[in-house]
C-alpha atoms as a PDB file:
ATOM      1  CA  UNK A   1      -9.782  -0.441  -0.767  1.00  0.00           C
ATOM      2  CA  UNK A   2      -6.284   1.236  -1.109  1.00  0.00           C
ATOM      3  CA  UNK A   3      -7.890   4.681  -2.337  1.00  0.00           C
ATOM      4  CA  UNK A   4     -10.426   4.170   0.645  1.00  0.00           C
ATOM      5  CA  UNK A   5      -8.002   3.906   3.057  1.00  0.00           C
ATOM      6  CA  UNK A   6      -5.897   7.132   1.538  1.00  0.00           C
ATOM      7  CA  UNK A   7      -8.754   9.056   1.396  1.00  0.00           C
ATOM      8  CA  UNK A   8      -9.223   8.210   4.993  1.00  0.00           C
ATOM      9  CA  UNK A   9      -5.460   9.021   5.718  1.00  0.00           C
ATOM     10  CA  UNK A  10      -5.511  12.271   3.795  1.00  0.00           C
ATOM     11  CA  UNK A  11      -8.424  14.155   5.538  1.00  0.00           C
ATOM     12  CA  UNK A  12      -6.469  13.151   9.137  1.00  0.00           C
ATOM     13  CA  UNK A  13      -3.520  15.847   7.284  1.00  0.00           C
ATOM     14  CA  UNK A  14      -0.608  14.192   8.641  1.00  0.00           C
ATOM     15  CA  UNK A  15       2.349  15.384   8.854  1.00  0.00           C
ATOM     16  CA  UNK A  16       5.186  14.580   6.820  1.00  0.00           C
ATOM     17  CA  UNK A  17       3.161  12.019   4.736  1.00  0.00           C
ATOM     18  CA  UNK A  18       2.794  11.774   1.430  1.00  0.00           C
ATOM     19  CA  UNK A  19      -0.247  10.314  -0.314  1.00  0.00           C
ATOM     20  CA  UNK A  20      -0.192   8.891  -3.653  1.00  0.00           C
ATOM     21  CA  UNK A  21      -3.383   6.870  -5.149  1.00  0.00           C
ATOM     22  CA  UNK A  22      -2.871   4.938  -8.658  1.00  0.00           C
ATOM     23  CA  UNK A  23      -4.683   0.952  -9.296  1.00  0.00           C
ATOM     24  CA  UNK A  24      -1.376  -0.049 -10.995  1.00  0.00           C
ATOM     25  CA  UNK A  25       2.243   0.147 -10.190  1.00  0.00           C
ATOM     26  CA  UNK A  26       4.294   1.124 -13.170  1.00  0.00           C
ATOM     27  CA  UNK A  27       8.196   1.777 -13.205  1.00  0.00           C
ATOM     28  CA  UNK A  28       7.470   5.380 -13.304  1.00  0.00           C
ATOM     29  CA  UNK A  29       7.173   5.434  -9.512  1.00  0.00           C
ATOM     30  CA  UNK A  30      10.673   4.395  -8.919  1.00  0.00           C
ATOM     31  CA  UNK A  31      11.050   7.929  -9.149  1.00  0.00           C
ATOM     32  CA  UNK A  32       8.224   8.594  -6.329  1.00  0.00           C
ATOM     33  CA  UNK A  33      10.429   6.524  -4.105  1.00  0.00           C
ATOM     34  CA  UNK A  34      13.524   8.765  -4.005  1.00  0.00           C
ATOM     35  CA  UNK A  35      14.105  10.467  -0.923  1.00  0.00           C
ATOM     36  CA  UNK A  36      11.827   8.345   0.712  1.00  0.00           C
ATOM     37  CA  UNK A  37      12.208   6.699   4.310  1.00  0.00           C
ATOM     38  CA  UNK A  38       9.515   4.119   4.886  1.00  0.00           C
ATOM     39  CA  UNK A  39       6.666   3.517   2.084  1.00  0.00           C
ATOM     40  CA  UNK A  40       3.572   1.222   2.502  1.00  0.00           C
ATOM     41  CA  UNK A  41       2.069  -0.435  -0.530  1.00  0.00           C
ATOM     42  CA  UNK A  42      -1.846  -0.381   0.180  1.00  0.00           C
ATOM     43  CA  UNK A  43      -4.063  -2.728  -1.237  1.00  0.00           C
ATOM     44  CA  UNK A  44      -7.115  -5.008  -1.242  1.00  0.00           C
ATOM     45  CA  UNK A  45      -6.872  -8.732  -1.214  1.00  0.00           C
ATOM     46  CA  UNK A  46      -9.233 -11.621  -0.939  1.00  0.00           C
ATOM     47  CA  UNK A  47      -6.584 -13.850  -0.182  1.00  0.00           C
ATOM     48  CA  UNK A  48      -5.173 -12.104   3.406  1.00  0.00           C
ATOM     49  CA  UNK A  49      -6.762 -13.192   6.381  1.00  0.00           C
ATOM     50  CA  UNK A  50      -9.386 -10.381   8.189  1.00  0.00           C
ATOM     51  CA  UNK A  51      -9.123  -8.004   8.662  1.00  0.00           C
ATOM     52  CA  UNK A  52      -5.627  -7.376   6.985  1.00  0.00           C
ATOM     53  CA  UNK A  53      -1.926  -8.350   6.786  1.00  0.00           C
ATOM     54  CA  UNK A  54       0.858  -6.042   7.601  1.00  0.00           C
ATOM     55  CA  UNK A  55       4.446  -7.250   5.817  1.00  0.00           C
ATOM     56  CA  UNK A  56       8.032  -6.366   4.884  1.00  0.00           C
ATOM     57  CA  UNK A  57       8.192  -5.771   1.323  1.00  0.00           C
ATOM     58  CA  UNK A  58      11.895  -6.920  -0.456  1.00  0.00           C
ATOM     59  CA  UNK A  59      13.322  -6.110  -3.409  1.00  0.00           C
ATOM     60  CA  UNK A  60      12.655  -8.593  -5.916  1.00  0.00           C
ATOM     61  CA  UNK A  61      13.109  -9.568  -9.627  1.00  0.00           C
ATOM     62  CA  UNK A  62       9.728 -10.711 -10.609  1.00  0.00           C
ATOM     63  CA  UNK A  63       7.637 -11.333 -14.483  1.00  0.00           C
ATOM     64  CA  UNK A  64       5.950  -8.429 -13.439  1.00  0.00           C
ATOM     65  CA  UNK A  65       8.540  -5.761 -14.747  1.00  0.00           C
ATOM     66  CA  UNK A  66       7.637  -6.931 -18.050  1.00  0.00           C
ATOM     67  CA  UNK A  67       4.167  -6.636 -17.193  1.00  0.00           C
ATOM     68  CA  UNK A  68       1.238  -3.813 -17.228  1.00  0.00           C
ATOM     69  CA  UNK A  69       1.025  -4.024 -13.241  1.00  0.00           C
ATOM     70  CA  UNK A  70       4.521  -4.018 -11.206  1.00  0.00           C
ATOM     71  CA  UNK A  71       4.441  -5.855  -8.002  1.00  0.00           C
ATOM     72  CA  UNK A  72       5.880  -3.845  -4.664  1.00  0.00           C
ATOM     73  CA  UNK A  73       9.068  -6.220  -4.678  1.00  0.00           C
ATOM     74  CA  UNK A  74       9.812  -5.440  -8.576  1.00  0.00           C
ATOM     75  CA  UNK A  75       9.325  -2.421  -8.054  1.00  0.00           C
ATOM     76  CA  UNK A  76      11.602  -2.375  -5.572  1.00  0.00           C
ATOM     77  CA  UNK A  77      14.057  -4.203  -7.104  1.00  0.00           C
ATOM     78  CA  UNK A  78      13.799  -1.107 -10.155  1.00  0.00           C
ATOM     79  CA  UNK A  79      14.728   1.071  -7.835  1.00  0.00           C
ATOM     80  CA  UNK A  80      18.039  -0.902  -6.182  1.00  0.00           C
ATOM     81  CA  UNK A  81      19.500  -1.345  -9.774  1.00  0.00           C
ATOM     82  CA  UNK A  82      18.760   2.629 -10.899  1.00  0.00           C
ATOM     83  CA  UNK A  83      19.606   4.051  -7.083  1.00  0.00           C
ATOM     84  CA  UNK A  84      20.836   1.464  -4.540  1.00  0.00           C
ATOM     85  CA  UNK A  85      19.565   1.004  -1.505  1.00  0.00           C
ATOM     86  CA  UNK A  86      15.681   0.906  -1.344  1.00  0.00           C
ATOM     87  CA  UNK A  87      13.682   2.791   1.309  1.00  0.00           C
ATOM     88  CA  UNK A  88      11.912   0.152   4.137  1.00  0.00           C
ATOM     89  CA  UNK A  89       8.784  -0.933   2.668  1.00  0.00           C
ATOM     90  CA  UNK A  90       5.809  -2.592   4.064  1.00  0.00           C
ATOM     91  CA  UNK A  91       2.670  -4.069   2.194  1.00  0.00           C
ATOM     92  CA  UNK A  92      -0.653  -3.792   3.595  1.00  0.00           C
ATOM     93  CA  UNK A  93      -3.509  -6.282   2.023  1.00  0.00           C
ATOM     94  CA  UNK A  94      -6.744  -5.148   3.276  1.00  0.00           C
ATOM     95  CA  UNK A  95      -9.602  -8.423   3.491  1.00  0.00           C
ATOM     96  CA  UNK A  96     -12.216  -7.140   0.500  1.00  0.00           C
ATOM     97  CA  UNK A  97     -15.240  -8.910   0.144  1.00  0.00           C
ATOM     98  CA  UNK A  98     -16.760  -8.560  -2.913  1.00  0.00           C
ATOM     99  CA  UNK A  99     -14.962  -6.632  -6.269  1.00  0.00           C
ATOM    100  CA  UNK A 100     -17.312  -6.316  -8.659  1.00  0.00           C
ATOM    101  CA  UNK A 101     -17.685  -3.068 -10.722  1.00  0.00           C
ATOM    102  CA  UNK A 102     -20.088  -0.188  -8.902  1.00  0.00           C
ATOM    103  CA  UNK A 103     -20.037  -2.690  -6.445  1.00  0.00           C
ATOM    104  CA  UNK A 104     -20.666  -0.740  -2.568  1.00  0.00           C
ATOM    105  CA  UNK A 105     -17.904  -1.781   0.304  1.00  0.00           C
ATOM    106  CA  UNK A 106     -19.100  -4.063   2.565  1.00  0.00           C
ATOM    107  CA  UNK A 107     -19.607  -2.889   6.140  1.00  0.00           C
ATOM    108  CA  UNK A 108     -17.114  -6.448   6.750  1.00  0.00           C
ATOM    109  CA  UNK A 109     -14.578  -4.621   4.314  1.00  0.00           C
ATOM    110  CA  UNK A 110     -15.264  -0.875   6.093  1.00  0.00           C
ATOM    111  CA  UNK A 111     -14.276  -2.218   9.443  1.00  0.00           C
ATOM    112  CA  UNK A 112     -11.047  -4.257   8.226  1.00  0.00           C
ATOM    113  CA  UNK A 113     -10.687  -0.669   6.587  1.00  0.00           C
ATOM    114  CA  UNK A 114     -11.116   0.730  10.249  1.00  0.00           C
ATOM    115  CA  UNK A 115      -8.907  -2.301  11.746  1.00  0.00           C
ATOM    116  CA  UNK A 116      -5.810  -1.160   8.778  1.00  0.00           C
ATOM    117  CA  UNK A 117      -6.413   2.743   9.688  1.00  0.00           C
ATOM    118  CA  UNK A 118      -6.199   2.029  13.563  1.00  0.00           C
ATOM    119  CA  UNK A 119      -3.068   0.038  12.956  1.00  0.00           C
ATOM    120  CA  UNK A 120      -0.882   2.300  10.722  1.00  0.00           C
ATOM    121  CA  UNK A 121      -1.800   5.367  12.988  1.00  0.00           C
ATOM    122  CA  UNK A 122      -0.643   3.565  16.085  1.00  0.00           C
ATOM    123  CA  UNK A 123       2.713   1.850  14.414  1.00  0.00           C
ATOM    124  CA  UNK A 124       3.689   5.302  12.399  1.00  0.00           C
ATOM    125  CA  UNK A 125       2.364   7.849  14.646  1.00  0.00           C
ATOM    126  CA  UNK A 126       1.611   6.062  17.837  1.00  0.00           C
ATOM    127  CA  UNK A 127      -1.864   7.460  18.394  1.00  0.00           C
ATOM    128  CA  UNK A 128      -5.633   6.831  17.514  1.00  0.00           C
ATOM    129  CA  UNK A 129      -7.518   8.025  14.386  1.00  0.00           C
END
């Protein structure tokens, strides 16, 4: 749902934004932080309430450093012991429904993706997709 909601975000050609898509975080994007003022992790989740969550993310030392998937807070965390100071960072968990392989998106999921697009457009840019 992440990539969805980027692709979404990048034909809208914001301004100032940058868009990265990737199904993992690795330590490598510590460096995609730098210079950074606000980032928001995007991702699915079957565990967030509909149609999606919206929440601080903290630096945090986690197992997941060690791991092949970082989670936003370790990642964080990376950055404050190589840099300092993180950027503010927000995770959004968009409601899936189903994530099987080849699997289509739901029209459930597609309007929680509708609900997550409405919402960052009107708390980072104060308008209306």
């Amino acid at each position: 749902m992440g990539p969805l909601l980027i692709e979404r975000l990048g034909a809208l050609a914001l301004r100032d934004v940058e868009l990265l898509t990737d199904f993992q975080l690795q330590v490598e994007f510590v460096l995609d932080l730098q210079e950074r003022r606000e980032v928001v992790f995007i991702d699915a989740s079957v565990d967030a309430p509909a149609p999606f969550t919206f929440s601080p993310a903290v630096a945090v030392q986690d197992a997941s450093y060690s791991s092949h998937q970082m989670s936003p807070g370790a990642l964080l965390h990376a950055y404050q012991q190589l840099f300092g100071e993180p950027p503010t960072a927000f995770v959004l968990a968009i409601r899936g429904q189903c994530f099987e392989l080849g699997e289509d998106v739901s029209s459930a999921a597609n309007a929680h993706l509708d609900s997550a697009l409405e919402y960052l457009m009107h708390r980072f840019f104060d308008t209306c997709p």
